[in-house]
N, C-alpha and C. Protein backbone atom coordinates (compact mmCIF):
# COMPACT_ATOMS: atom_id res chain seq x y z
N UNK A 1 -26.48 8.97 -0.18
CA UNK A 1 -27.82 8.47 -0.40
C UNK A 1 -28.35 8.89 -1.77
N UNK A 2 -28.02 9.53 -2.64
CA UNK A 2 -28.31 10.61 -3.63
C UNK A 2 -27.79 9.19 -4.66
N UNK A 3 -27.27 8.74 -3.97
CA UNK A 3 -26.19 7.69 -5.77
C UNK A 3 -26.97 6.49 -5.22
N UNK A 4 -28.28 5.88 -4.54
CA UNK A 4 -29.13 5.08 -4.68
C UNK A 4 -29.76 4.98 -5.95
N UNK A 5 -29.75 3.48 -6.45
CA UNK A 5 -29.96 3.59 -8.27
C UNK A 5 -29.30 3.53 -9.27
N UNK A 6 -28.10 3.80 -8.88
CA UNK A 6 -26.97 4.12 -9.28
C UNK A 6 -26.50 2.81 -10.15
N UNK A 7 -25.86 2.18 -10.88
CA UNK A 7 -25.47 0.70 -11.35
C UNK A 7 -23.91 0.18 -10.67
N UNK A 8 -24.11 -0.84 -10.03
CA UNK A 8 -22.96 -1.08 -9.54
C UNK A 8 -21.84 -1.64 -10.92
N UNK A 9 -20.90 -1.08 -10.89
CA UNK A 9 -19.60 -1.22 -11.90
C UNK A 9 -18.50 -1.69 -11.22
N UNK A 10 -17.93 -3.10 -11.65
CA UNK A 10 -16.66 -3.21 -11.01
C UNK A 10 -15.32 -2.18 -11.13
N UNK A 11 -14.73 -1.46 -10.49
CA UNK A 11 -13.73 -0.19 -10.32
C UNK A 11 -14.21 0.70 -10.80
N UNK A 12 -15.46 0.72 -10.51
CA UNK A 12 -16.27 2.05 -10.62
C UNK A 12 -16.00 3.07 -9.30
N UNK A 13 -16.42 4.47 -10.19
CA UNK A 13 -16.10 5.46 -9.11
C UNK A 13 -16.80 7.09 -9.40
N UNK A 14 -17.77 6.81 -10.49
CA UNK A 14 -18.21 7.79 -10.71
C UNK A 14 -19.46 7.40 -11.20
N UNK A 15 -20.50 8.65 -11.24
CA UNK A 15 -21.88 9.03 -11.52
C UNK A 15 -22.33 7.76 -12.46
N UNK A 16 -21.39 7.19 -13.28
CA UNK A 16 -22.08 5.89 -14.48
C UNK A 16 -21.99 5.01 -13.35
N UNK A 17 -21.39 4.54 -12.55
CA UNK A 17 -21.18 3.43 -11.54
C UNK A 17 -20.23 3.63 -10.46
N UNK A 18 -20.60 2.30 -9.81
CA UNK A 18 -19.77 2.63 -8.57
C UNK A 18 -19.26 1.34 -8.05
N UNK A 19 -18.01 0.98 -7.96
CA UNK A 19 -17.83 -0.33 -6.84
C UNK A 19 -18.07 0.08 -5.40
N UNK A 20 -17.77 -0.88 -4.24
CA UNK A 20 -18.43 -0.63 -3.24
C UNK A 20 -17.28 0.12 -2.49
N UNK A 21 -16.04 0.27 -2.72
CA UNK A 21 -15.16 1.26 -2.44
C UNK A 21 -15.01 2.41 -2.96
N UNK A 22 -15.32 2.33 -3.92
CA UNK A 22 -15.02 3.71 -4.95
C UNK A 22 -16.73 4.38 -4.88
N UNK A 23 -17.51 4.30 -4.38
CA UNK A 23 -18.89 4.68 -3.38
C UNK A 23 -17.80 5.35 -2.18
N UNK A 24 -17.73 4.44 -1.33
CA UNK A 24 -17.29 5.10 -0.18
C UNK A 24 -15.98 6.55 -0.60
N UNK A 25 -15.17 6.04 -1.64
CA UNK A 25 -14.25 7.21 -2.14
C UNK A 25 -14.49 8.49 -2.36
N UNK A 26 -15.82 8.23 -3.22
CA UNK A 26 -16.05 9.73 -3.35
C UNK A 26 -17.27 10.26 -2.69
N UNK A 27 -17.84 9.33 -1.59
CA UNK A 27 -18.31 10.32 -0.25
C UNK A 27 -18.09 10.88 0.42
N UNK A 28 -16.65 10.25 0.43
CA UNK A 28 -15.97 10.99 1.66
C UNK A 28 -15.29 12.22 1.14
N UNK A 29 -14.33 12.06 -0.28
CA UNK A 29 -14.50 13.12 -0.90
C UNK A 29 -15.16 14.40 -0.91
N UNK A 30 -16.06 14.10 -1.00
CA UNK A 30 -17.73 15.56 -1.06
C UNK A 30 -17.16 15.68 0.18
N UNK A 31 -17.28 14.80 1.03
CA UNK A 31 -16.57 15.85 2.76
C UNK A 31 -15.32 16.16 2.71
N UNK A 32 -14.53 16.54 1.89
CA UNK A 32 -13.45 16.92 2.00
C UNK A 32 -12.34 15.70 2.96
N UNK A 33 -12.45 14.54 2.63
CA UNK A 33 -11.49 13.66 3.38
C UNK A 33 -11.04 12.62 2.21
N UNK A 34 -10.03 12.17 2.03
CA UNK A 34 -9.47 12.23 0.78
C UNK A 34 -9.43 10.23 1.52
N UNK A 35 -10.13 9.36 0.77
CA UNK A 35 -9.61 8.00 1.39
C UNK A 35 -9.09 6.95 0.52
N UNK A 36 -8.12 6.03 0.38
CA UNK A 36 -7.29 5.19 -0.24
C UNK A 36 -8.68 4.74 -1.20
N UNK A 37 -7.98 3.81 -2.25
CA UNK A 37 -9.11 3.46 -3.27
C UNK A 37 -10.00 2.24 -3.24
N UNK A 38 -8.84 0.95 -2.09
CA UNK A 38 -9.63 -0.22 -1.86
C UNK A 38 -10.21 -0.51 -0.73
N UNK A 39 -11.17 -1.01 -0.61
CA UNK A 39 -11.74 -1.46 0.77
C UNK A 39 -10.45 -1.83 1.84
N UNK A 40 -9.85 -2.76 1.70
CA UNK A 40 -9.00 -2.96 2.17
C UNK A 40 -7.74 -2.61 3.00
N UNK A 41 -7.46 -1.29 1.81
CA UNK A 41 -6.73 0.00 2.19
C UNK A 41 -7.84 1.04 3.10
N UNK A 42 -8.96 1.13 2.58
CA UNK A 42 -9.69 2.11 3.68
C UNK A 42 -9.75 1.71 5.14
N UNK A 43 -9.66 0.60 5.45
CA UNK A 43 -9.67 0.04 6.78
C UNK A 43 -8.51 -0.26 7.19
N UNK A 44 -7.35 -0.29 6.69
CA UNK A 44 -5.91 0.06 7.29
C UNK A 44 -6.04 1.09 7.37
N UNK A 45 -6.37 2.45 6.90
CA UNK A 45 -6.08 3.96 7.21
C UNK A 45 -6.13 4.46 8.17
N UNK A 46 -6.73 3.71 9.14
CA UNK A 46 -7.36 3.74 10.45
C UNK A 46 -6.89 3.12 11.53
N UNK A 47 -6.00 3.75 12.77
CA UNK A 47 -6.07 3.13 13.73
C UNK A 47 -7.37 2.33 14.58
N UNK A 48 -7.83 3.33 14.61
CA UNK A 48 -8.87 3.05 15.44
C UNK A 48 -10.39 2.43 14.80
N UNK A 49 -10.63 0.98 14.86
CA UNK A 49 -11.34 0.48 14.62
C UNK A 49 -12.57 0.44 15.72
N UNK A 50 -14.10 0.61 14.87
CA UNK A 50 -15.18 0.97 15.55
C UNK A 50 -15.99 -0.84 15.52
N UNK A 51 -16.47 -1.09 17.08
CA UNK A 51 -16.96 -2.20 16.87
C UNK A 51 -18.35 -2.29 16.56
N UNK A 52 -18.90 -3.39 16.17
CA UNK A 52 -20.43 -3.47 15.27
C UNK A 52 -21.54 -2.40 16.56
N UNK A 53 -21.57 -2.51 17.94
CA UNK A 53 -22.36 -2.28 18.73
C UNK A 53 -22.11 -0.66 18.81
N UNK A 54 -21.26 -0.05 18.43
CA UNK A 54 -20.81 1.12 18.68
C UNK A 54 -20.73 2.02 17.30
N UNK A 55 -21.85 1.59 16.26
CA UNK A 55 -21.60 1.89 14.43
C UNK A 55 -22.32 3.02 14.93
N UNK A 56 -21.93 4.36 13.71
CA UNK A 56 -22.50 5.64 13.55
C UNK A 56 -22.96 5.91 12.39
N UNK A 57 -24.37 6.45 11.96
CA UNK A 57 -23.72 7.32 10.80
C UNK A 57 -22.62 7.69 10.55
N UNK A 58 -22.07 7.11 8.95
CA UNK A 58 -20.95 7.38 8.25
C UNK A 58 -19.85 7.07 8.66
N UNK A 59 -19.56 6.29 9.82
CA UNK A 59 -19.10 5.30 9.39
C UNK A 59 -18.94 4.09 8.40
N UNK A 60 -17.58 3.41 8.48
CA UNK A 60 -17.51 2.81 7.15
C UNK A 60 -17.59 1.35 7.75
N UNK A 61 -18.14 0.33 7.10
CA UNK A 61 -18.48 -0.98 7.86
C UNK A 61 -17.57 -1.84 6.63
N UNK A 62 -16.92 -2.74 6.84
CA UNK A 62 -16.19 -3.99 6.34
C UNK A 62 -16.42 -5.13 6.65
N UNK A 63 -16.74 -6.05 5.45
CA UNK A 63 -16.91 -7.26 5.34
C UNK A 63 -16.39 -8.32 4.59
N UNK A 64 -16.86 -9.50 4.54
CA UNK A 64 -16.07 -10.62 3.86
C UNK A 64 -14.61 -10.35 3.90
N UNK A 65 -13.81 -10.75 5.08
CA UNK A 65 -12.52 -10.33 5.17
C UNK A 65 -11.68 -9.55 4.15
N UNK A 66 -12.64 -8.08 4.64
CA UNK A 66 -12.02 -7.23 3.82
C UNK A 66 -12.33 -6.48 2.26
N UNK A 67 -13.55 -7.74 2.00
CA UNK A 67 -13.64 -7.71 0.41
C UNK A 67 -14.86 -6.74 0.06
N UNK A 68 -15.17 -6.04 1.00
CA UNK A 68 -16.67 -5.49 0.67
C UNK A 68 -16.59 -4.34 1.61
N UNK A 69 -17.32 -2.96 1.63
CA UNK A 69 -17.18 -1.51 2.43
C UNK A 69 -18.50 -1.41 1.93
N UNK A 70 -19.24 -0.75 3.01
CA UNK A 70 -20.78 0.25 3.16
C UNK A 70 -20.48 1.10 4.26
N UNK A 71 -20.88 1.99 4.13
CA UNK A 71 -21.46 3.34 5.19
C UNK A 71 -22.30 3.40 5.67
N UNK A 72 -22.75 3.00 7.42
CA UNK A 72 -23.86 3.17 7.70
C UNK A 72 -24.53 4.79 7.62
N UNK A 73 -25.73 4.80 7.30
CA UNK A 73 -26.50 5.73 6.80
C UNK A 73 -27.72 5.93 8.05
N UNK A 74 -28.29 5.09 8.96
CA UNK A 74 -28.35 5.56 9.96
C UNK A 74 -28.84 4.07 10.91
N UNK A 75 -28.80 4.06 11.96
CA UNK A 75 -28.96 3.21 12.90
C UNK A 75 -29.66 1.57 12.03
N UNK A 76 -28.60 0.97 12.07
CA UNK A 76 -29.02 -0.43 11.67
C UNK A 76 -29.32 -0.66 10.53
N UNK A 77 -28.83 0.16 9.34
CA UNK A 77 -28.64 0.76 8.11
C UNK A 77 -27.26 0.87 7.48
N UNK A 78 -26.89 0.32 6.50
CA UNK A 78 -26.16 0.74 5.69
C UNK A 78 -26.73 1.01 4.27
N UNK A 79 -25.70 1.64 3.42
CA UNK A 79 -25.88 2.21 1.92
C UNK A 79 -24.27 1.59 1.44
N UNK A 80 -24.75 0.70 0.14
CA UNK A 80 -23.55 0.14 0.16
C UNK A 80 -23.98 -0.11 -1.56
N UNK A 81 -23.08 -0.47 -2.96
CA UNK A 81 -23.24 -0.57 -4.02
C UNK A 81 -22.56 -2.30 -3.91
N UNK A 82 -24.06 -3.44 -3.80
CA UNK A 82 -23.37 -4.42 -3.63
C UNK A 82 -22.75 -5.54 -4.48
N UNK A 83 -22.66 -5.47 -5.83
CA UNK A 83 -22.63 -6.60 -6.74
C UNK A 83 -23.00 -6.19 -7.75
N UNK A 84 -22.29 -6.99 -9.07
CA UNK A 84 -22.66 -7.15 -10.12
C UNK A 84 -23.96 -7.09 -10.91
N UNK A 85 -24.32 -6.63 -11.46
CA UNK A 85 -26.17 -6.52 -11.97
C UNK A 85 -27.25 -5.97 -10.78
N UNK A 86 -26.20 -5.45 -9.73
CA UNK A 86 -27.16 -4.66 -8.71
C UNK A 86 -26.78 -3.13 -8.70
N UNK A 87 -27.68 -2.21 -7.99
CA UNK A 87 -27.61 -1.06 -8.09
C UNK A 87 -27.13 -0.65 -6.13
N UNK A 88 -26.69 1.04 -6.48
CA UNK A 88 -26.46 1.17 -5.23
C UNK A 88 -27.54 1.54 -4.02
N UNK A 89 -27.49 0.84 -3.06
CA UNK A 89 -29.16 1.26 -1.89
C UNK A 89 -28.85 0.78 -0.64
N UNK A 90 -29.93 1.28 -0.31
CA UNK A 90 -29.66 1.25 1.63
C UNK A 90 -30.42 -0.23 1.83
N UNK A 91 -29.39 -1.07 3.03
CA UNK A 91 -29.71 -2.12 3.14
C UNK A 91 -29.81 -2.16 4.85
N UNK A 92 -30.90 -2.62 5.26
CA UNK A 92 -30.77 -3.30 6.97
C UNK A 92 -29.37 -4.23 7.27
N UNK A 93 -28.70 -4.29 8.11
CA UNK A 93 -27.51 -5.25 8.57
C UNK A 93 -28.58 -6.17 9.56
N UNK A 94 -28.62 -7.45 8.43
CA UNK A 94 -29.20 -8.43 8.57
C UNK A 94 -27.95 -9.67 10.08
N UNK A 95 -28.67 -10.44 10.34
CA UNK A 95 -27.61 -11.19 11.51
C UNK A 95 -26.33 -11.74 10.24
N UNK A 96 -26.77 -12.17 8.55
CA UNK A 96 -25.72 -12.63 7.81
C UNK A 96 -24.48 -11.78 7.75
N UNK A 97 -25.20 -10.51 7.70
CA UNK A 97 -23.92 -8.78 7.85
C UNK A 97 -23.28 -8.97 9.23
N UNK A 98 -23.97 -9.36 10.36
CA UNK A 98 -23.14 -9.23 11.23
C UNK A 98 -22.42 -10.62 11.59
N UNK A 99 -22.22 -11.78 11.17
CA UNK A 99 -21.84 -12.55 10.76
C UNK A 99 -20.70 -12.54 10.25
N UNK A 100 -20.51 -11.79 9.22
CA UNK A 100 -19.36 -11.49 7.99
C UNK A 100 -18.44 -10.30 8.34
N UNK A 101 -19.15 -9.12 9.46
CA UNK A 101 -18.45 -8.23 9.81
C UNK A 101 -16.89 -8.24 10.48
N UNK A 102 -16.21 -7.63 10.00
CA UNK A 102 -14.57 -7.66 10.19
C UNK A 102 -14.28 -6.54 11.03
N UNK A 103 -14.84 -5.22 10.97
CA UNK A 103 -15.00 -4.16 11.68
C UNK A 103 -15.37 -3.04 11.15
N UNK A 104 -15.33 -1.95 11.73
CA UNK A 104 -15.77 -0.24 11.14
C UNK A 104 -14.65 0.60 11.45
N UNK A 105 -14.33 1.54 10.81
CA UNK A 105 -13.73 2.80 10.97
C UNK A 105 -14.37 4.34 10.95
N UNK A 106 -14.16 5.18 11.77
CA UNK A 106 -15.06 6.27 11.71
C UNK A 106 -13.54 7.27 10.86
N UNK A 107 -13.73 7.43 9.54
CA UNK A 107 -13.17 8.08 8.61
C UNK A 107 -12.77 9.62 9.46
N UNK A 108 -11.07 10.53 9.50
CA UNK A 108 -11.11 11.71 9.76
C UNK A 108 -9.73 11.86 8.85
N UNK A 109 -9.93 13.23 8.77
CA UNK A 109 -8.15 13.71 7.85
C UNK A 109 -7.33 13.29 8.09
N UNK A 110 -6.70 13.47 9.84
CA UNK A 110 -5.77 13.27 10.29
C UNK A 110 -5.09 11.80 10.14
N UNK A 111 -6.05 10.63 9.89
CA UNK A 111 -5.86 9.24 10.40
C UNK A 111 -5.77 9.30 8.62
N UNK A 112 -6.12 9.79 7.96
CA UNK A 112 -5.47 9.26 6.29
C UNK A 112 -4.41 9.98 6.37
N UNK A 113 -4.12 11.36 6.77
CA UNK A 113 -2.81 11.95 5.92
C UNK A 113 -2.05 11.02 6.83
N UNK A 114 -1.57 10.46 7.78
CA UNK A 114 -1.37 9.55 8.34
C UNK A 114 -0.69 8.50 7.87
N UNK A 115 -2.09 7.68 7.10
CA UNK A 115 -1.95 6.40 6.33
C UNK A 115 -0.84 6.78 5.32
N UNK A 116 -1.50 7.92 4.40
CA UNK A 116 -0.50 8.22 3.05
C UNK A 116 0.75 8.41 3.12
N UNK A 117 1.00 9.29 4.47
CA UNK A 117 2.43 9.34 4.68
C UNK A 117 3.42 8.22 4.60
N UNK A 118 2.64 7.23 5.42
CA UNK A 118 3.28 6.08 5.96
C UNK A 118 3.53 5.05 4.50
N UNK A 119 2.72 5.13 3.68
CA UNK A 119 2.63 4.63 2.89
C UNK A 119 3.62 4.98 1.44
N UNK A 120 3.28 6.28 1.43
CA UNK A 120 4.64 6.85 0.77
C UNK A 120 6.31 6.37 1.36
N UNK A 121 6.33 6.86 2.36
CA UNK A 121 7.83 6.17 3.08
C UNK A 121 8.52 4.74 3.01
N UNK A 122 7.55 4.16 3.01
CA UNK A 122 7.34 2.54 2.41
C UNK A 122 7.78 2.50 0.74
N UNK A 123 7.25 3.04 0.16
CA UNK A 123 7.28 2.74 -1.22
C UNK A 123 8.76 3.85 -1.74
N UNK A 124 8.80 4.71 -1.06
CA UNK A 124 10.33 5.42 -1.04
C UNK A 124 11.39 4.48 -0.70
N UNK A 125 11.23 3.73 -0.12
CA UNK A 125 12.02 2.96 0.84
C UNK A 125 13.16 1.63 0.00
N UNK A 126 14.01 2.12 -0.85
CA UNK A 126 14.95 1.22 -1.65
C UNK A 126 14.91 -0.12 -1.52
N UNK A 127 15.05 -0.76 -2.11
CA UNK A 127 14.63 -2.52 -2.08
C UNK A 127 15.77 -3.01 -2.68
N UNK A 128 16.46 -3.63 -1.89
CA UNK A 128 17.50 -4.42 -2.14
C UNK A 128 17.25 -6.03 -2.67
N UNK A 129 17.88 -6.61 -3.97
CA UNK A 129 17.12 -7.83 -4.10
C UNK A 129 18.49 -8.70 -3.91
N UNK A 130 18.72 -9.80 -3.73
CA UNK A 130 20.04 -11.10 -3.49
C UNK A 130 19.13 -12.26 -3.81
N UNK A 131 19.72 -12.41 -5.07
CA UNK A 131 19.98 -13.50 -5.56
C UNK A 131 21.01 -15.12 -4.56
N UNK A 132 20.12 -16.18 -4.50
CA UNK A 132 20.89 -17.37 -3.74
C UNK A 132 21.27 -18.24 -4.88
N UNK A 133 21.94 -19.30 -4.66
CA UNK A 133 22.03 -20.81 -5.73
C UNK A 133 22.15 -21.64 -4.68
């Protein structure tokens, strides 16, 4: 809530700006929970997906399939850095938000070191290429 005002920056992630993932990055950060860099990736990190009726504080809310992350901040509230020439602030989840909603994740250590692992093993993982004619 402190980075309300803030200027939204595309792959922003610090105090000059913020995209709307790289917001959620280094909140969770300050709590000591370390989370992937894209919206996209933050909501794979997660088994367990939280549905709209069941949102918490700090939880992380996803939208436009995928293309957009806010944190609700408290009951029927999010804080989210939304767009270009806008700044970061707490917004009501209007019926259009719940409309667009894809799902929530309630962010913990265990469910990223998790992700990273899995994700490392993958990218360890030798790639064979064959050529056809």
């Amino acid at each position: 809530m402190s980075k309300r005002g803030t200027p939204y920056v595309w792959g922003g992630a610090s105090p000059s700006g913020y995209d709307c993932s790289g917001l959620m990055l280094r909140a969770y950060e300050h709590a000591g929970i370390e989370l992937p860099r894209v919206a996209a990736d933050q909501y794979a990190a997660f088994d367990k997906k939280i549905a709209w009726k069941n949102l918490k504080p700090g939880d992380l809310v996803f939208f436009h399939g995928l293309g957009h992350v806010g944190m609700i901040s408290r009951p029927g509230y999010m804080v989210h850095a939304p767009r270009t020439g806008d700044v970061v602030k707490e917004e009501r989840l209007s019926d259009w938000r719940r409309d667009s909603f894809v799902g929530g994740v309630r962010p913990d250590p265990k469910g990223v070191r998790l992700w990273s692992k899995l994700k490392e093993q993958r990218l360890s993982t030798p790639t064979t290429l064959t050529a056809t004619l």
